[in-house]
C-alpha atoms as a PDB file:
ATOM      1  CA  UNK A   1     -35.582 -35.329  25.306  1.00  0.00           C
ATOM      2  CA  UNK A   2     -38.594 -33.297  25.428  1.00  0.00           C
ATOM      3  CA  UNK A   3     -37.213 -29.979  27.123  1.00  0.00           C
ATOM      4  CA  UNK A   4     -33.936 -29.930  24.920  1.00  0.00           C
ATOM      5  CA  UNK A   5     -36.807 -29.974  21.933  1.00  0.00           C
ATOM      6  CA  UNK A   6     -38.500 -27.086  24.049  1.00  0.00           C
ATOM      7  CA  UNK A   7     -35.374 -24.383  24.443  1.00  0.00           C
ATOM      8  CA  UNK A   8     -33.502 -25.704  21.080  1.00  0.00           C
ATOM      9  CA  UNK A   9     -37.573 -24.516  19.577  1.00  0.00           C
ATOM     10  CA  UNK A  10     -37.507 -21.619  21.603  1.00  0.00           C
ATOM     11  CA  UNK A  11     -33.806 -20.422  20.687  1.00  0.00           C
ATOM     12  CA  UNK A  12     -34.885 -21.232  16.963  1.00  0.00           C
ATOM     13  CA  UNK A  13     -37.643 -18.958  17.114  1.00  0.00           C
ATOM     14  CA  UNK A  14     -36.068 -15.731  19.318  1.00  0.00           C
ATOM     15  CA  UNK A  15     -33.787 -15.882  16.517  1.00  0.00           C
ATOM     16  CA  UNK A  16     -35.587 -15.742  13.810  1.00  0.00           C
ATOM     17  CA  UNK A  17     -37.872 -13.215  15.016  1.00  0.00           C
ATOM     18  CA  UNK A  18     -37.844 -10.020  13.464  1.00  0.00           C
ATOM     19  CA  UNK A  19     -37.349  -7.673  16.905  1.00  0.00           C
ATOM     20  CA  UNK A  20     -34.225  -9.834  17.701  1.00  0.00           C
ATOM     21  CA  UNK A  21     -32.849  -9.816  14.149  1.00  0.00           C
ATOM     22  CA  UNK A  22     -33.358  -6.227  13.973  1.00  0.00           C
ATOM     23  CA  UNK A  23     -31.503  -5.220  17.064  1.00  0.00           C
ATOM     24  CA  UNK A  24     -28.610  -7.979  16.480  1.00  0.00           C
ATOM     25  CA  UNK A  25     -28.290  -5.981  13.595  1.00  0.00           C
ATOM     26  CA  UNK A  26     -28.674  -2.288  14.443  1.00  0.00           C
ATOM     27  CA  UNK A  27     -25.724  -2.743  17.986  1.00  0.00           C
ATOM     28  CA  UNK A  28     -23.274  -4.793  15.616  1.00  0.00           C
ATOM     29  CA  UNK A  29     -21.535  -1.880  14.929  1.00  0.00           C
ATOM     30  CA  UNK A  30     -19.335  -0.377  17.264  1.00  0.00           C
ATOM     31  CA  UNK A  31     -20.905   2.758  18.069  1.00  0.00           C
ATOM     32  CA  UNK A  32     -18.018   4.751  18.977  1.00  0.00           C
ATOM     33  CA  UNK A  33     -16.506   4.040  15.356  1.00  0.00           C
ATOM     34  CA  UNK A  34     -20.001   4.645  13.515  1.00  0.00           C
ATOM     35  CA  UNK A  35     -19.291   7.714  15.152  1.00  0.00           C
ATOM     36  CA  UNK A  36     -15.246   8.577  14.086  1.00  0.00           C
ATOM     37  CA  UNK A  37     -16.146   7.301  10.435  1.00  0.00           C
ATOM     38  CA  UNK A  38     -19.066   9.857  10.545  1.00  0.00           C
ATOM     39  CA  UNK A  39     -16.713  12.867  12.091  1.00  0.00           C
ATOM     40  CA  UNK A  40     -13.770  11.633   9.284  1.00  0.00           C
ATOM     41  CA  UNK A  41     -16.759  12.170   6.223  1.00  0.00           C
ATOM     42  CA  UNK A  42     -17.689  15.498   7.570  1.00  0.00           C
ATOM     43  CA  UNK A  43     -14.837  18.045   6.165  1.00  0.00           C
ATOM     44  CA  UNK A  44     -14.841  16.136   2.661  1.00  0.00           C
ATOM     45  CA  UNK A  45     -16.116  17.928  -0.589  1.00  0.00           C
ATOM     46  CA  UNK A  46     -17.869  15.276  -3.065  1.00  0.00           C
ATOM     47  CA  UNK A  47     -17.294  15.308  -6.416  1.00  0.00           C
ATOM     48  CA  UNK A  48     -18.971  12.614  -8.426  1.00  0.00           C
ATOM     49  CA  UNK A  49     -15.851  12.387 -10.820  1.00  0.00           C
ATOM     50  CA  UNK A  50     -12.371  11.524 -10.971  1.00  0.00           C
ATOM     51  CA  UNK A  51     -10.018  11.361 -14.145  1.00  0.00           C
ATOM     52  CA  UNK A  52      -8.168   8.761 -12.924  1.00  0.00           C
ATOM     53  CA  UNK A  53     -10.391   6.498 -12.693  1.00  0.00           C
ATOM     54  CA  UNK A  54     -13.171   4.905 -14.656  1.00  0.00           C
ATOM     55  CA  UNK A  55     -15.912   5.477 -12.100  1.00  0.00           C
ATOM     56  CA  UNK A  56     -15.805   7.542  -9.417  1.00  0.00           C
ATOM     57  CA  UNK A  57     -18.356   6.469  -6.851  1.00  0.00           C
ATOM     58  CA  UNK A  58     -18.743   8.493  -3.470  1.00  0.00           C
ATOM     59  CA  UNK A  59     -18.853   5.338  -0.934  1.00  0.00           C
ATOM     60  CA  UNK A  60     -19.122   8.092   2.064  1.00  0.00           C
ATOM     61  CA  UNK A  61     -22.399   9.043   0.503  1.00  0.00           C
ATOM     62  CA  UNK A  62     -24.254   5.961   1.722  1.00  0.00           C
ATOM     63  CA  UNK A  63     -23.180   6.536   5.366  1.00  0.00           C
ATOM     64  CA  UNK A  64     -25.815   7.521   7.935  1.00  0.00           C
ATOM     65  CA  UNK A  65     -27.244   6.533  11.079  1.00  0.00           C
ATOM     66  CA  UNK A  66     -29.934   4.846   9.860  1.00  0.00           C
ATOM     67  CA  UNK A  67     -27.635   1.977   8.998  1.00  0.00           C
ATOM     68  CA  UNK A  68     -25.296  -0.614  11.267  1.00  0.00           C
ATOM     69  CA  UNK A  69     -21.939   0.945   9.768  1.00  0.00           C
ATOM     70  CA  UNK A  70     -20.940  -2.361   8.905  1.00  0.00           C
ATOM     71  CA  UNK A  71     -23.162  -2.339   5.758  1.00  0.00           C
ATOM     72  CA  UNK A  72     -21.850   1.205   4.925  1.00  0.00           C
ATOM     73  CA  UNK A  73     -20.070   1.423   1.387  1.00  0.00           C
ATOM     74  CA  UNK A  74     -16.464   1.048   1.246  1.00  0.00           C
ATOM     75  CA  UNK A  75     -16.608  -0.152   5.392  1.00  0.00           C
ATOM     76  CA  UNK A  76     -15.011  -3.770   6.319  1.00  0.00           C
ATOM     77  CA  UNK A  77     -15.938  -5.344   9.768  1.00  0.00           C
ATOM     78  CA  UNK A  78     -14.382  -8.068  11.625  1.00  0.00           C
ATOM     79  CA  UNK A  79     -17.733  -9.953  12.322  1.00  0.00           C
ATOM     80  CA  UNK A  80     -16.061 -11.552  15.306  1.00  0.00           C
ATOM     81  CA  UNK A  81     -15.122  -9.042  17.383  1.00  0.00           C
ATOM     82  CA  UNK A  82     -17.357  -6.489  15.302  1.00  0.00           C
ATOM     83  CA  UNK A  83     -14.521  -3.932  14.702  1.00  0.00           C
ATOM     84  CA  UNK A  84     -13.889  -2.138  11.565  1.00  0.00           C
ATOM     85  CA  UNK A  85     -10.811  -3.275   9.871  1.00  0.00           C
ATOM     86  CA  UNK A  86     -10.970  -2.041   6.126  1.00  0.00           C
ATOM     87  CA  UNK A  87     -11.488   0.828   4.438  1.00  0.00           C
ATOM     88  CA  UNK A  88     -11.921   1.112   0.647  1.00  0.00           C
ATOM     89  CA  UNK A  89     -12.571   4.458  -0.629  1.00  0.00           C
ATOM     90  CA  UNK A  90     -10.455   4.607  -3.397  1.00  0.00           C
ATOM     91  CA  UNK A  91     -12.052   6.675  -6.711  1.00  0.00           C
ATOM     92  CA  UNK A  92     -14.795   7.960  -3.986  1.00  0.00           C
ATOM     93  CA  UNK A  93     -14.555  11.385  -5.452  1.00  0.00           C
ATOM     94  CA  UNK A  94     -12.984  13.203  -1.743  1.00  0.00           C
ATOM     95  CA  UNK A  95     -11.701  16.342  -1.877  1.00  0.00           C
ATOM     96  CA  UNK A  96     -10.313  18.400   0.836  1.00  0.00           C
ATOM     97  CA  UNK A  97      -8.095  17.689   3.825  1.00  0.00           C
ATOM     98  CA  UNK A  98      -7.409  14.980   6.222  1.00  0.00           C
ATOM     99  CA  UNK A  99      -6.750  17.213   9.569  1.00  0.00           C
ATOM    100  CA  UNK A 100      -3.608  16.019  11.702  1.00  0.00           C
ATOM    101  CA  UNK A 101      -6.482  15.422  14.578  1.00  0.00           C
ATOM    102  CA  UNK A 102      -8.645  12.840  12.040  1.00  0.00           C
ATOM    103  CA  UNK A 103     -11.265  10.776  13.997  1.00  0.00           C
ATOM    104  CA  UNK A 104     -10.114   8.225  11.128  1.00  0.00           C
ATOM    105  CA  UNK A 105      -7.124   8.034  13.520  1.00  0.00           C
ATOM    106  CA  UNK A 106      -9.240   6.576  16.232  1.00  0.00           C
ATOM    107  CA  UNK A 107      -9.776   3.503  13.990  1.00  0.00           C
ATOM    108  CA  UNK A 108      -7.410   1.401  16.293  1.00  0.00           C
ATOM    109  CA  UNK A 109      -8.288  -2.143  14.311  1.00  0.00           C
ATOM    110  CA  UNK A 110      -8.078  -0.702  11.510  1.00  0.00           C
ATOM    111  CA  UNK A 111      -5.885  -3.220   9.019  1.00  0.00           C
ATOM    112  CA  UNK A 112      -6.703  -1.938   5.650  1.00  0.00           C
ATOM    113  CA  UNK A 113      -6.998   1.582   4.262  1.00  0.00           C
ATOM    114  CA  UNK A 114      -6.964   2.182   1.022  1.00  0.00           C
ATOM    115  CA  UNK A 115      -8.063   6.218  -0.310  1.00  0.00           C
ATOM    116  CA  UNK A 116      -6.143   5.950  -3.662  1.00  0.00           C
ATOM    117  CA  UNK A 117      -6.911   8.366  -6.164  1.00  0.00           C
ATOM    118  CA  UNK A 118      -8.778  10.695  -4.150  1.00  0.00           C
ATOM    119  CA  UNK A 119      -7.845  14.583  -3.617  1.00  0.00           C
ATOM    120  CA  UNK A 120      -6.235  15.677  -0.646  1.00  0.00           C
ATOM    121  CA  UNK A 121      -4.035  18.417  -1.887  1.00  0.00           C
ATOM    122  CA  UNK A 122      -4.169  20.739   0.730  1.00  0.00           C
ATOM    123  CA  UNK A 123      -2.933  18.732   3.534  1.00  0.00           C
ATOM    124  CA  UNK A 124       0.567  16.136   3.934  1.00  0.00           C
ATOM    125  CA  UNK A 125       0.188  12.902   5.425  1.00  0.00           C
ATOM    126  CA  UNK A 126      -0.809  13.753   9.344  1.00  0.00           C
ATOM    127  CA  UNK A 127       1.598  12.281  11.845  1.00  0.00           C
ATOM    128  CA  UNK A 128      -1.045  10.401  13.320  1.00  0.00           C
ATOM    129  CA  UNK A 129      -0.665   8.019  11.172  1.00  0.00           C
ATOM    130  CA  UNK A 130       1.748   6.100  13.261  1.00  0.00           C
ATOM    131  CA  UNK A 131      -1.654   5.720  15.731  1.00  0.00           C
ATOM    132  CA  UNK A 132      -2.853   2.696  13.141  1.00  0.00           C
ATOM    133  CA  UNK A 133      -0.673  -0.085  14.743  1.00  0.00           C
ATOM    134  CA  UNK A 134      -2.323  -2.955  13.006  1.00  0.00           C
ATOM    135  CA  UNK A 135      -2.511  -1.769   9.692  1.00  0.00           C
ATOM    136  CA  UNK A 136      -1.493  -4.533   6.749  1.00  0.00           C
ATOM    137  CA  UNK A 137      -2.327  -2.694   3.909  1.00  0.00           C
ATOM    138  CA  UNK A 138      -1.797   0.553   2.978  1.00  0.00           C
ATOM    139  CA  UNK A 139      -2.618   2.061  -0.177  1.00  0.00           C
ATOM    140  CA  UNK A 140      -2.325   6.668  -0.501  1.00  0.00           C
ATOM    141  CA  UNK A 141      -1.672   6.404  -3.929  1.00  0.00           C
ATOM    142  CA  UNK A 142      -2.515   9.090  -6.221  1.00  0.00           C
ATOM    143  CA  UNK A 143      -4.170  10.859  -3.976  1.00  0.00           C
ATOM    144  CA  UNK A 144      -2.412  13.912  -3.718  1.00  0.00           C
ATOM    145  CA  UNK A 145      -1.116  14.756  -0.501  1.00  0.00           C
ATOM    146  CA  UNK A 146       2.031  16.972  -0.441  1.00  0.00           C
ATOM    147  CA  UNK A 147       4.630  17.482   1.794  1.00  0.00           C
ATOM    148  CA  UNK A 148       7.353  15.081   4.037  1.00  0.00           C
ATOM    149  CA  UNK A 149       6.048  11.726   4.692  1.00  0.00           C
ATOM    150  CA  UNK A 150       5.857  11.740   8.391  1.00  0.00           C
ATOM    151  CA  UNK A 151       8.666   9.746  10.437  1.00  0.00           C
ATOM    152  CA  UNK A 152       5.967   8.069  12.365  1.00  0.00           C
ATOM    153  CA  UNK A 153       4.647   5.838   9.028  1.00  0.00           C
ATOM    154  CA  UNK A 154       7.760   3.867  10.403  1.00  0.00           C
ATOM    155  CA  UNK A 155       5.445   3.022  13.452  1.00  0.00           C
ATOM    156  CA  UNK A 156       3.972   0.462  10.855  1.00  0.00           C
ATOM    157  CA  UNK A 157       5.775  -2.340  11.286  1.00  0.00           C
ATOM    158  CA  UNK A 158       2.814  -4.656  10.508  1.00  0.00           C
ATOM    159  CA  UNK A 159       2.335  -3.921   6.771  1.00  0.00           C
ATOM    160  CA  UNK A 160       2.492  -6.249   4.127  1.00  0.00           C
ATOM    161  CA  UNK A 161       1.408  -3.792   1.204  1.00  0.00           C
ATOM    162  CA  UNK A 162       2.329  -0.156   0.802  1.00  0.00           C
ATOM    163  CA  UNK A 163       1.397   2.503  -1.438  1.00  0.00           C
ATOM    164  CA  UNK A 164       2.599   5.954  -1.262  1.00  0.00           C
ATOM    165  CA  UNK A 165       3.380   6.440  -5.173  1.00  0.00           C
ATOM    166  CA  UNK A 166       1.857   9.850  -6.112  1.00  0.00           C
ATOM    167  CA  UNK A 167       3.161  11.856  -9.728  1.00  0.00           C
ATOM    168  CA  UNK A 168       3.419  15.573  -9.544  1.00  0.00           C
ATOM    169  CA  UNK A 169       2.319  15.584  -5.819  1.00  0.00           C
ATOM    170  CA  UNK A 170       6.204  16.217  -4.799  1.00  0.00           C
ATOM    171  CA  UNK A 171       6.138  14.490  -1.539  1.00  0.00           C
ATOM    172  CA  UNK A 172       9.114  13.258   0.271  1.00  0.00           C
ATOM    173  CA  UNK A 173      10.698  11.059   2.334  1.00  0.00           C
ATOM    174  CA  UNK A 174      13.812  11.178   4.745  1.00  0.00           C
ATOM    175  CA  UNK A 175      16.537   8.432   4.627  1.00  0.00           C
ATOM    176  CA  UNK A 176      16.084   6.627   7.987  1.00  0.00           C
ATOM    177  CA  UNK A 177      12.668   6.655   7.303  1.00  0.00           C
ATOM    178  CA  UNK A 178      13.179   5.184   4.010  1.00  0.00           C
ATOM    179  CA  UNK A 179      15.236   2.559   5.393  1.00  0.00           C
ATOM    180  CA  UNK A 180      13.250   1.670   8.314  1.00  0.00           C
ATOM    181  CA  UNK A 181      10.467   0.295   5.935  1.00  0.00           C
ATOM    182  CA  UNK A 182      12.713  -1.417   3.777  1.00  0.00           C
ATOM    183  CA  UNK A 183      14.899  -3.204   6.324  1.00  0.00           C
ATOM    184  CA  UNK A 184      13.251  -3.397   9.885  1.00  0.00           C
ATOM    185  CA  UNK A 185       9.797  -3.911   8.213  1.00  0.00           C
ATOM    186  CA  UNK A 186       9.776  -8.313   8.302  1.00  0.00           C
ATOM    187  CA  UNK A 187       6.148  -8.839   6.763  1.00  0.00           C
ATOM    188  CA  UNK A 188       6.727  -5.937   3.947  1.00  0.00           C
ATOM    189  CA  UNK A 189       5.716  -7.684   0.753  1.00  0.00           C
ATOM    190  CA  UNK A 190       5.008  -5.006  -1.542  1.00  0.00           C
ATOM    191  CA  UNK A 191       6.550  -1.621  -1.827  1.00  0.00           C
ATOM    192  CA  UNK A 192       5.647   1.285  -4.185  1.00  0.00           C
ATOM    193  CA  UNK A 193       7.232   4.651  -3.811  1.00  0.00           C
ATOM    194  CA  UNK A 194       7.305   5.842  -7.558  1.00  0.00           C
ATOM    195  CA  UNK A 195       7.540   9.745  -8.138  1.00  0.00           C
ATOM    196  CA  UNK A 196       8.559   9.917  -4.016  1.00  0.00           C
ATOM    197  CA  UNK A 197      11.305  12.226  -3.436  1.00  0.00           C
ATOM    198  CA  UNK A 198      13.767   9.541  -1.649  1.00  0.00           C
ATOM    199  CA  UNK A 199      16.736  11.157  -2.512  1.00  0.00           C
ATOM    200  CA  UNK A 200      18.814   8.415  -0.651  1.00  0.00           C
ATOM    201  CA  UNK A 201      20.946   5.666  -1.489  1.00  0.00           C
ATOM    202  CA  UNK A 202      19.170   2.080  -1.253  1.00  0.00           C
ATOM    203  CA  UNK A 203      20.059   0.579   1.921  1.00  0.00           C
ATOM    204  CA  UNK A 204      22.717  -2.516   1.987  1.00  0.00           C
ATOM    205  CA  UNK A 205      20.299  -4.640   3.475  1.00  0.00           C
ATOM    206  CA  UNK A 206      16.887  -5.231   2.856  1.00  0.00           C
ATOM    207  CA  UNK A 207      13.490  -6.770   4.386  1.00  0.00           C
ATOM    208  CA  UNK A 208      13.976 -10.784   2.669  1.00  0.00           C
ATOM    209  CA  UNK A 209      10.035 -10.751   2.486  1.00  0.00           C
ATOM    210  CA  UNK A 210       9.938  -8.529  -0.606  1.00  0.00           C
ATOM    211  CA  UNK A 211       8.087  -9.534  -3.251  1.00  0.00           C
ATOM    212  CA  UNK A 212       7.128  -6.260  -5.359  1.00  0.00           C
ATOM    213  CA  UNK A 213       9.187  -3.009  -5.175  1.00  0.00           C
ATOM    214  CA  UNK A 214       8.412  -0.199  -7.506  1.00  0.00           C
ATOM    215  CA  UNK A 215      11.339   3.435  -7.040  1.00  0.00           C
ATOM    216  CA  UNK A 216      10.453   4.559 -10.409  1.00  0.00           C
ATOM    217  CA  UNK A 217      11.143   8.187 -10.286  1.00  0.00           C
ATOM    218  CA  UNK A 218      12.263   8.207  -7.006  1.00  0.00           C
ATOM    219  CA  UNK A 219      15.207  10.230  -7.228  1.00  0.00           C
ATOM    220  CA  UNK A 220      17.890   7.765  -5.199  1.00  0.00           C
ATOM    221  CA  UNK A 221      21.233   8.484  -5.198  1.00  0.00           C
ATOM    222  CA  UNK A 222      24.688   6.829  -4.872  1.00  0.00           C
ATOM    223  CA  UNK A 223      25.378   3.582  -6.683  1.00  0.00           C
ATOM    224  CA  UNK A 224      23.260   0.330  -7.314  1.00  0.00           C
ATOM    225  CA  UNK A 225      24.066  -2.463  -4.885  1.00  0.00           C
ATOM    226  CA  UNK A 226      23.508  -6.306  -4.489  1.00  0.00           C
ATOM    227  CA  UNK A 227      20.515  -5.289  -1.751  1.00  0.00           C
ATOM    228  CA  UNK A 228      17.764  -6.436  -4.358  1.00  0.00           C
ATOM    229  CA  UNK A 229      19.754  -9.147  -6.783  1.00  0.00           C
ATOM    230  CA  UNK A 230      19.455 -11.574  -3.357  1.00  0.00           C
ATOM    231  CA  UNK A 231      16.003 -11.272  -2.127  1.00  0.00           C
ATOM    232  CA  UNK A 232      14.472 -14.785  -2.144  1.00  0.00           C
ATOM    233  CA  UNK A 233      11.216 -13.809  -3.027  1.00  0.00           C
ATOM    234  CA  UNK A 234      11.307 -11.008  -5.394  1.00  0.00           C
ATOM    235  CA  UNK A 235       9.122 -10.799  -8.235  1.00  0.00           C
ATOM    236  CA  UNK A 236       9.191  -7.633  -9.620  1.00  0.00           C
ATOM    237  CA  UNK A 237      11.584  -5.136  -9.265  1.00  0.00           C
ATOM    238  CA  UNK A 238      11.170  -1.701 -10.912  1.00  0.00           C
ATOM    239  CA  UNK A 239      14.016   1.174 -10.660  1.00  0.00           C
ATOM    240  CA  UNK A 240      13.542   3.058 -14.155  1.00  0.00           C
ATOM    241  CA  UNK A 241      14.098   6.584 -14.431  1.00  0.00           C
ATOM    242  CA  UNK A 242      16.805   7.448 -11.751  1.00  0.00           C
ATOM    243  CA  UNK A 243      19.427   9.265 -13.327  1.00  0.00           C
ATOM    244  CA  UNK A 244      21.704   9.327 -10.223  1.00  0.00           C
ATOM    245  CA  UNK A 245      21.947   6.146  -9.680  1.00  0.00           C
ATOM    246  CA  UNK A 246      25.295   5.053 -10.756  1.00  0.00           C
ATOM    247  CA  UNK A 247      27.724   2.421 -10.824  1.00  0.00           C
ATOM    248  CA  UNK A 248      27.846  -1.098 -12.292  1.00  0.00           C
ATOM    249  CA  UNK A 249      25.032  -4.142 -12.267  1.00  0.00           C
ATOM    250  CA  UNK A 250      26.132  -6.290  -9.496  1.00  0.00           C
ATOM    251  CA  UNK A 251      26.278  -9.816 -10.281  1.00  0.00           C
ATOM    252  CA  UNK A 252      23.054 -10.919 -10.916  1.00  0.00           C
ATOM    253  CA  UNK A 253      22.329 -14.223  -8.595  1.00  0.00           C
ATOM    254  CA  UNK A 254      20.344 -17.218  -9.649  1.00  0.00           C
ATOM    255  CA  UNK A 255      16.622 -16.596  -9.047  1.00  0.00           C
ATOM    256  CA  UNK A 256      13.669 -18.578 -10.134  1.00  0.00           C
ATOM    257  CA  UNK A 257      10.673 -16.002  -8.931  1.00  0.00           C
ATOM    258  CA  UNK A 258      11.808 -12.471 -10.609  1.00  0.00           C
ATOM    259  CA  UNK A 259       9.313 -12.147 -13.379  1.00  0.00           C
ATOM    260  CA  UNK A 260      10.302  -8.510 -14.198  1.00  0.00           C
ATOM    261  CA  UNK A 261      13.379  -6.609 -14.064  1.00  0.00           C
ATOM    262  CA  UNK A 262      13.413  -3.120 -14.864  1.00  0.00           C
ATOM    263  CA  UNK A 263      16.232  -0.971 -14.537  1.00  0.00           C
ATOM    264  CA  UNK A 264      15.893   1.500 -17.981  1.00  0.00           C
ATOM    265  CA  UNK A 265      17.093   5.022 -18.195  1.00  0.00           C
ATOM    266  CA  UNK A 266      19.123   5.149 -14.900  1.00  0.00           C
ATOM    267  CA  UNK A 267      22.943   6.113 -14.905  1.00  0.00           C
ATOM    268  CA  UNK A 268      24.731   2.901 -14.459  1.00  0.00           C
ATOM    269  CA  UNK A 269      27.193   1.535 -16.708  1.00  0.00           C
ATOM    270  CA  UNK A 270      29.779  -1.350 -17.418  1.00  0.00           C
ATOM    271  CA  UNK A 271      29.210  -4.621 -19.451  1.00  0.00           C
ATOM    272  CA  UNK A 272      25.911  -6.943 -18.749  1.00  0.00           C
ATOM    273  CA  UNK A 273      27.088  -9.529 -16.082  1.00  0.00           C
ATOM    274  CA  UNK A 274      27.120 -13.343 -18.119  1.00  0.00           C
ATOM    275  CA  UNK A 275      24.726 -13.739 -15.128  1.00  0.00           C
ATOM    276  CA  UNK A 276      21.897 -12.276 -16.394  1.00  0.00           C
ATOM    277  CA  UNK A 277      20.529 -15.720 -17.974  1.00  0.00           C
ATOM    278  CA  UNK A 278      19.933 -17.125 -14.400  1.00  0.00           C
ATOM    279  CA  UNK A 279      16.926 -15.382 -13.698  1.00  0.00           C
ATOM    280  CA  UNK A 280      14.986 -18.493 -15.340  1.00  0.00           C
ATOM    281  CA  UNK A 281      11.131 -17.124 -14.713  1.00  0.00           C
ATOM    282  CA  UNK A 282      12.564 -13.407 -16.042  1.00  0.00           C
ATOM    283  CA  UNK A 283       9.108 -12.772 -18.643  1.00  0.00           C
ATOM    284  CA  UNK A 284      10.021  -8.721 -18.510  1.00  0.00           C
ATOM    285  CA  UNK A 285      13.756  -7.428 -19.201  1.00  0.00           C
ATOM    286  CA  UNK A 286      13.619  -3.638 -19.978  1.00  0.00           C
ATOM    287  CA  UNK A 287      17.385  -2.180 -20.244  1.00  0.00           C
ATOM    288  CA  UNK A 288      16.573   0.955 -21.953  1.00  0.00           C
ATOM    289  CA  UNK A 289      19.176   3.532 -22.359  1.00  0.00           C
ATOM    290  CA  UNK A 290      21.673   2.347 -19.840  1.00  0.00           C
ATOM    291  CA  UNK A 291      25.181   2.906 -20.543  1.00  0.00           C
ATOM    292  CA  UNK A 292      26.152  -0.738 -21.038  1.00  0.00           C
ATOM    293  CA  UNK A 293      29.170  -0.959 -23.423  1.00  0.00           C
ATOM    294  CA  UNK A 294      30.497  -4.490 -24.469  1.00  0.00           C
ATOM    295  CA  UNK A 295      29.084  -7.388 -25.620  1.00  0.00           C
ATOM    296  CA  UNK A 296      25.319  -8.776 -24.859  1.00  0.00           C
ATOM    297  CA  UNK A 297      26.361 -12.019 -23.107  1.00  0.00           C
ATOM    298  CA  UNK A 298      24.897 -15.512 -24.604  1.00  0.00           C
ATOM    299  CA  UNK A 299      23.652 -16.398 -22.030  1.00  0.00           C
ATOM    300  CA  UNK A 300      20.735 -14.206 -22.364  1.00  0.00           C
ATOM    301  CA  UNK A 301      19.554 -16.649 -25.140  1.00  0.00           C
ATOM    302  CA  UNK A 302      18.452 -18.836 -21.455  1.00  0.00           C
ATOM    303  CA  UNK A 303      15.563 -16.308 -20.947  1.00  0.00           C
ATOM    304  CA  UNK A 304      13.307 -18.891 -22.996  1.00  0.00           C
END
């Protein structure tokens, strides 16, 4: 037993010695993407406030060479295979552009980026997008790009969360793009796309994985149909404020997981289907200046 004692000792103490812990720790990081998340901070302006949000902290401030990039604000690592997979900058104060030719682009294991409610007004999304294969989550929100929403965000297939909901930023997004992500994307859990120029009709058929889907504002066309009254999984479904969008309610199937249903100020009309009382978990019912006419079935009384 006496030499397993001897290199188990040994091991112990290589390990705990400082010169070992401080190199483990200095080549953790993958040096080529210390060095693309140090070219993507370069062109940003940093301003230590935003309105949107309660604090505005600069994560890109604390990012330097002196430091594994693993330990860097706002910077996720897979501590397997010692890639970085998230970033979380949102309310980090950055102003400026994102160039089409981003080293943040470079970030091949990237699964998470999230720069809501930053300031990137003078540049669109970048095409290059589509490069970030493995990305889950998704989150541009609020952060003020402009411009058409580049075909190749369709490249995405992998997302479970999406956020591209800007107000006043007046960006836009093609039809087959628009129903690529809600159809052909299988893991797509969450959707927002509030004040998005769609101008599109919803698509007849829709990704059964949807759990959250937010087209406030979004300026869709043609008539309402049955695409999000059978989702199995839908929770929330939001759709105020879309004055083309016409027609009648379909009939409303039996659901016990849509908490909210809101469908206020958009153009359709008819009666309220009796089957509005079998969404049995509904919690949220806002019906705002639709052009219902008739009676408001009983059966609502079921929405206990």
């Amino acid at each position: 037993m006496e030499p397993f004692f001897f290199f188990y000792s040994l091991l112990y103490f290589v390990l705990l010695s400082p010169s070992f812990s401080s190199s483990f720790v200095h080549y953790r990081c993958s040096p080529s993407e210390a060095f693309a998340l140090l070219q993507f901070k370069q062109p940003f302006e940093i301003s230590s406030y935003a309105s949107e949000c309660y604090t505005s902290i600069p994560k890109i401030m604390s990012w330097n060479e002196s430091r594994d990039c693993c330990t860097w604000d706002g910077v996720t690592c897979d501590m397997l295979m010692v890639h970085v997979i998230g970033l979380h900058l949102s309310c980090s104060g950055l102003g400026g552009s994102v160039h089409p030719n981003s080293s943040l682009f470079q970030l091949h294991h990237l699964q998470t980026l999230n720069v809501a409610y930053n300031n990137f007004s003078s540049s669109s999304i970048p095409n290059d997008i589509g490069h970030l294969r493995n990305l889950r989550h998704l989150n541009l929100s609020a952060s003020k790009f402009y411009g058409k929403i580049p075909i190749e965000i369709s490249y995405l297939s992998n997302s479970v969360s999406l956020d591209l909901s800007c107000y006043g930023c007046g960006i836009r997004l093609n039809q087959e793009t628009f129903e690529t992500l809600l159809q052909n994307f299988k893991n797509l859990e969450v959707v927002s796309l509030s004040y998005v120029n769609i101008s599109s009709p919803i698509p007849m058929n829709v990704s059964s994985s949807l759990r959250y889907v937010d087209l406030e504002f979004a300026n869709l066309q043609d008539v309402l149909t049955e695409s999000f009254s059978i989702l199995p999984n839908l929770e929330r479904l939001k759709l105020r404020y879309i004055s083309l969008l016409k027609g009648f309610l379909p009939k409303v199937h039996p659901s016990s997981t849509l908490l909210e249903l809101d469908i206020s100020n958009i153009g359709i009309s008819g009666e309220l289907p009796n089957s509005i009382g079998t969404l049995s978990s509904l919690n949220s019912l806002n019906l705002h200046e639709c052009d219902f006419s008739g009676s408001i079935p009983d059966s609502i009384g079921n929405l206990t």
